[in-house]
Protein backbone atom coordinates (compact mmCIF):
# COMPACT_ATOMS: atom_id res chain seq x y z
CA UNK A 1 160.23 99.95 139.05
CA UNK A 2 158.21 97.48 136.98
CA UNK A 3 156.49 94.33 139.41
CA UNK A 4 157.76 91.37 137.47
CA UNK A 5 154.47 89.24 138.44
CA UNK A 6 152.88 86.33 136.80
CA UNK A 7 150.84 88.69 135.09
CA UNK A 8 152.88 90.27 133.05
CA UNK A 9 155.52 87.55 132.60
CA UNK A 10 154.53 86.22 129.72
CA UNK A 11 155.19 89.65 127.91
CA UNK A 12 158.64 89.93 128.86
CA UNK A 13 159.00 86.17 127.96
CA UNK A 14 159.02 87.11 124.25
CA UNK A 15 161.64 89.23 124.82
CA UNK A 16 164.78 88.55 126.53
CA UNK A 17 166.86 91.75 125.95
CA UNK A 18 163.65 93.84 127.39
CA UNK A 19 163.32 91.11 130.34
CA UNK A 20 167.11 91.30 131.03
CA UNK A 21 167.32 95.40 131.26
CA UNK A 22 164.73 95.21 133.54
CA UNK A 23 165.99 92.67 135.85
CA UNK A 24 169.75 94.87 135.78
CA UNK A 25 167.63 98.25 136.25
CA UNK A 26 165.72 96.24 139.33
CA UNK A 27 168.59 94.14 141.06
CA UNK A 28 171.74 94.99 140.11
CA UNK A 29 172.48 97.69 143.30
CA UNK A 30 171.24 94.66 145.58
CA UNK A 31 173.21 92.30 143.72
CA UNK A 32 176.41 94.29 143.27
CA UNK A 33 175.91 94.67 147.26
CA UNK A 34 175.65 90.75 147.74
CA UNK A 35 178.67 90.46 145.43
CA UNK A 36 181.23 93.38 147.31
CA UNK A 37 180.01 91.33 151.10
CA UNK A 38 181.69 87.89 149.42
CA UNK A 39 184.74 89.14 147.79
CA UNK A 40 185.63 92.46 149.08
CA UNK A 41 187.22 94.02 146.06
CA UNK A 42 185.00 96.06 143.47
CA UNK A 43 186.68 95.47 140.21
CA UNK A 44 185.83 91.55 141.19
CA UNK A 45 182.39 92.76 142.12
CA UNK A 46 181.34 94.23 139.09
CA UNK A 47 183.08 91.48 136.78
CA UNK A 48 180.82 88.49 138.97
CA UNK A 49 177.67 91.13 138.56
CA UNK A 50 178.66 90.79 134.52
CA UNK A 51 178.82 87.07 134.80
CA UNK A 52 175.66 87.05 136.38
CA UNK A 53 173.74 89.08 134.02
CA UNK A 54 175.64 86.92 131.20
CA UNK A 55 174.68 83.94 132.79
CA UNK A 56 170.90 84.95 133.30
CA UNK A 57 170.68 86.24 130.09
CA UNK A 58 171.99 82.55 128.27
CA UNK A 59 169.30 80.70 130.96
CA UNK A 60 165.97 82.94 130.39
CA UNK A 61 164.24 80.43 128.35
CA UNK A 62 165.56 77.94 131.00
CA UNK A 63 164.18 79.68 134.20
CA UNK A 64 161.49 77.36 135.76
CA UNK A 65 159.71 79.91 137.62
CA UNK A 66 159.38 78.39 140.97
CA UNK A 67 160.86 81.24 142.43
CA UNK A 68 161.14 84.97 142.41
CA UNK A 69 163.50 86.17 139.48
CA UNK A 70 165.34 87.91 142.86
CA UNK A 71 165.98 84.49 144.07
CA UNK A 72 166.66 83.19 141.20
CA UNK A 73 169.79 86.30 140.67
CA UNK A 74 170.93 85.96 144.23
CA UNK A 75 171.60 82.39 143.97
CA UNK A 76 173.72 83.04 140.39
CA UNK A 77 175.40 85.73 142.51
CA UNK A 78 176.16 83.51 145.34
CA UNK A 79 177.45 80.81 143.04
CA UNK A 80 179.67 83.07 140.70
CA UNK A 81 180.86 84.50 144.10
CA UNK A 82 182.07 81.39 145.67
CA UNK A 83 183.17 80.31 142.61
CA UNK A 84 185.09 83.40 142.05
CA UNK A 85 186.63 82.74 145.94
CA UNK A 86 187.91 79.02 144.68
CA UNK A 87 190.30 80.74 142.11
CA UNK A 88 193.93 80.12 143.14
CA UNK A 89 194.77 83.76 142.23
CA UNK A 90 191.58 85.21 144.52
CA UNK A 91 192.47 83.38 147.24
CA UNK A 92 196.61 85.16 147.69
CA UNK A 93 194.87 88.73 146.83
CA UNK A 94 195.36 91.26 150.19
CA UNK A 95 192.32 92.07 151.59
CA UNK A 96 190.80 95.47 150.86
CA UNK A 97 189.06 97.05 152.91
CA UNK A 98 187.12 99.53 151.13
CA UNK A 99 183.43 99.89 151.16
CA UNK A 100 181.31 101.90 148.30
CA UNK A 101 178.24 103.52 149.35
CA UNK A 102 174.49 102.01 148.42
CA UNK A 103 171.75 104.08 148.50
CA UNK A 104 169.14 102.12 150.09
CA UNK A 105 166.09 103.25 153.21
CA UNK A 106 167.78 100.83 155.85
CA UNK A 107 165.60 99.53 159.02
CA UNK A 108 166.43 101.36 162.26
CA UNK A 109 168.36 98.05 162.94
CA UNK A 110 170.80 97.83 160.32
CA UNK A 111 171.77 101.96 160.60
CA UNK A 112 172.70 100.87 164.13
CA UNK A 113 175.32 98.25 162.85
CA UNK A 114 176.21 100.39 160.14
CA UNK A 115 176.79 103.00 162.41
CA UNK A 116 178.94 101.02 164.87
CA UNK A 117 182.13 101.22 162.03
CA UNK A 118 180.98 99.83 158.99
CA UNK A 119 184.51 98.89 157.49
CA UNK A 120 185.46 96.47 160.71
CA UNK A 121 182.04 95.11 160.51
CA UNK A 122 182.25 94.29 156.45
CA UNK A 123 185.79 92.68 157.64
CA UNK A 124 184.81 90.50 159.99
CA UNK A 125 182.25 89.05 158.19
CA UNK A 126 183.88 88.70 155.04
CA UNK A 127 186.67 85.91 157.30
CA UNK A 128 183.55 83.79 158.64
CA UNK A 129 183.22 80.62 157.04
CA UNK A 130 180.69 80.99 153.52
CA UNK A 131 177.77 79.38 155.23
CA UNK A 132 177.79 82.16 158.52
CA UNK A 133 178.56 84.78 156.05
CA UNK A 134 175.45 84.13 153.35
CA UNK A 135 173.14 84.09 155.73
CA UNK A 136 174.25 87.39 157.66
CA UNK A 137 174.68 88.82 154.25
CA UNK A 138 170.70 87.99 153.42
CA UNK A 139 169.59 88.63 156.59
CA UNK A 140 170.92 91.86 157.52
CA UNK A 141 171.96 93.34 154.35
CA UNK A 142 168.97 92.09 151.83
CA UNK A 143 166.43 92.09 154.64
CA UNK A 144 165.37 88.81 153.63
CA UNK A 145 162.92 86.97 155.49
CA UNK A 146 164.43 83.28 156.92
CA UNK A 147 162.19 81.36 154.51
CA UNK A 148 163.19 83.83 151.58
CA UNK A 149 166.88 83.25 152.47
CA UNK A 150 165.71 79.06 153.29
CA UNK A 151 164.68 78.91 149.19
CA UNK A 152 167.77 80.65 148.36
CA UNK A 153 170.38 79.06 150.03
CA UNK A 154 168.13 75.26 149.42
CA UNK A 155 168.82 74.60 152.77
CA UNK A 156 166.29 74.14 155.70
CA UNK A 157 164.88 77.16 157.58
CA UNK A 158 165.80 75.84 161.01
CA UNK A 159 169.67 75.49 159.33
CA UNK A 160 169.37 79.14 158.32
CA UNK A 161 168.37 79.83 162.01
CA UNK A 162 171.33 78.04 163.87
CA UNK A 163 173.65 79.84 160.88
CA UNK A 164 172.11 82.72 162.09
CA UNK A 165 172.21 82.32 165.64
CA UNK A 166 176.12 81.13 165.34
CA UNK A 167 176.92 83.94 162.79
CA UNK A 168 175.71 86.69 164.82
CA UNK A 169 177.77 84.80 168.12
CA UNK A 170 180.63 84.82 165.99
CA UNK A 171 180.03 88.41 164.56
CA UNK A 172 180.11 89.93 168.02
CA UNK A 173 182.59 88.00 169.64
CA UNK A 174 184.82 89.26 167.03
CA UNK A 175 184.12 92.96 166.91
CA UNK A 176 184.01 92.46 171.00
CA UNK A 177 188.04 91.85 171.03
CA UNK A 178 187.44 87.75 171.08
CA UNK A 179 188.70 85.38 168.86
């Protein structure tokens, strides 16, 4: 996997289409993981990891770089997933609840959850309210730090701790038999 660092930014700057199959070849697992958490259907998944790419690809000469080209694709994901959620036709779909598989070398913590019944787990959180569920998502599933998922989300990293604190609260209270 290629660093995308300030060094060698400038290179890939010159040309988009080798900047942009990097960037899929580097995020698009994580992304397409991000994606599946909000909307629970995989089709719908890999059409909002298209628009992402799409959209990433149109805004290259427009990215800023004040932050991370990960950042940058996580917050087009989260955007083209809550947009996607606002569509009338989205919102009367039946909830699926089937999980694909991600290869990834998960901390001792998150094989635990995963390990606890992965499918009731991915339900639950996908009914929380969006702003319990994106940070749960980052946290646990991206392994993002709080100030990581603070720059993301553009909110403040003590509001990404009480969404964090409350999430997890809600989390468990669900998959303990509460309401």
């Amino acid at each position: 996997m290629l660093n995308l660092n300030s060094d060698n930014l400038m290179y890939f700057e010159n040309d988009k289409d080798k900047l942009l199959s990097q960037l899929i070849q580097d995020y698009a697992t994580e992304l397409k993981r991000i994606a599946y958490l909000y909307v629970n259907d995989l089709a719908e998944c890999e059409d909002i990891i298209q628009e992402v790419f799409i959209s990433s690809y149109k805004n290259l000469s427009n990215y800023r770089h004040e932050s991370s080209y990960k950042t940058w694709l996580i917050r087009i994901t989260i955007n083209k997933c809550k947009d996607n959620r606002k569509r009338w036709s989205v919102k009367n779909m039946i909830y699926k609840s089937e999980v694909f598989p991600v290869e990834t070398n998960d901390s001792a913590e998150n094989q635990y959850i995963q390990g606890l019944n992965s499918t009731e787990i991915i339900k639950q959180i996908s009914i929380l309210s969006t702003k319990y569920k994106e940070v749960l998502i980052l946290y646990y599933y991206q392994e993002m730090s709080m100030s990581e998922i603070s720059e993301v989300l553009e909110i403040s990293i003590n509001t990404v701790k009480s969404r964090l604190l409350r999430g997890k609260g809600m989390l468990q209270s669900k998959l303990e038999g509460g309401k």
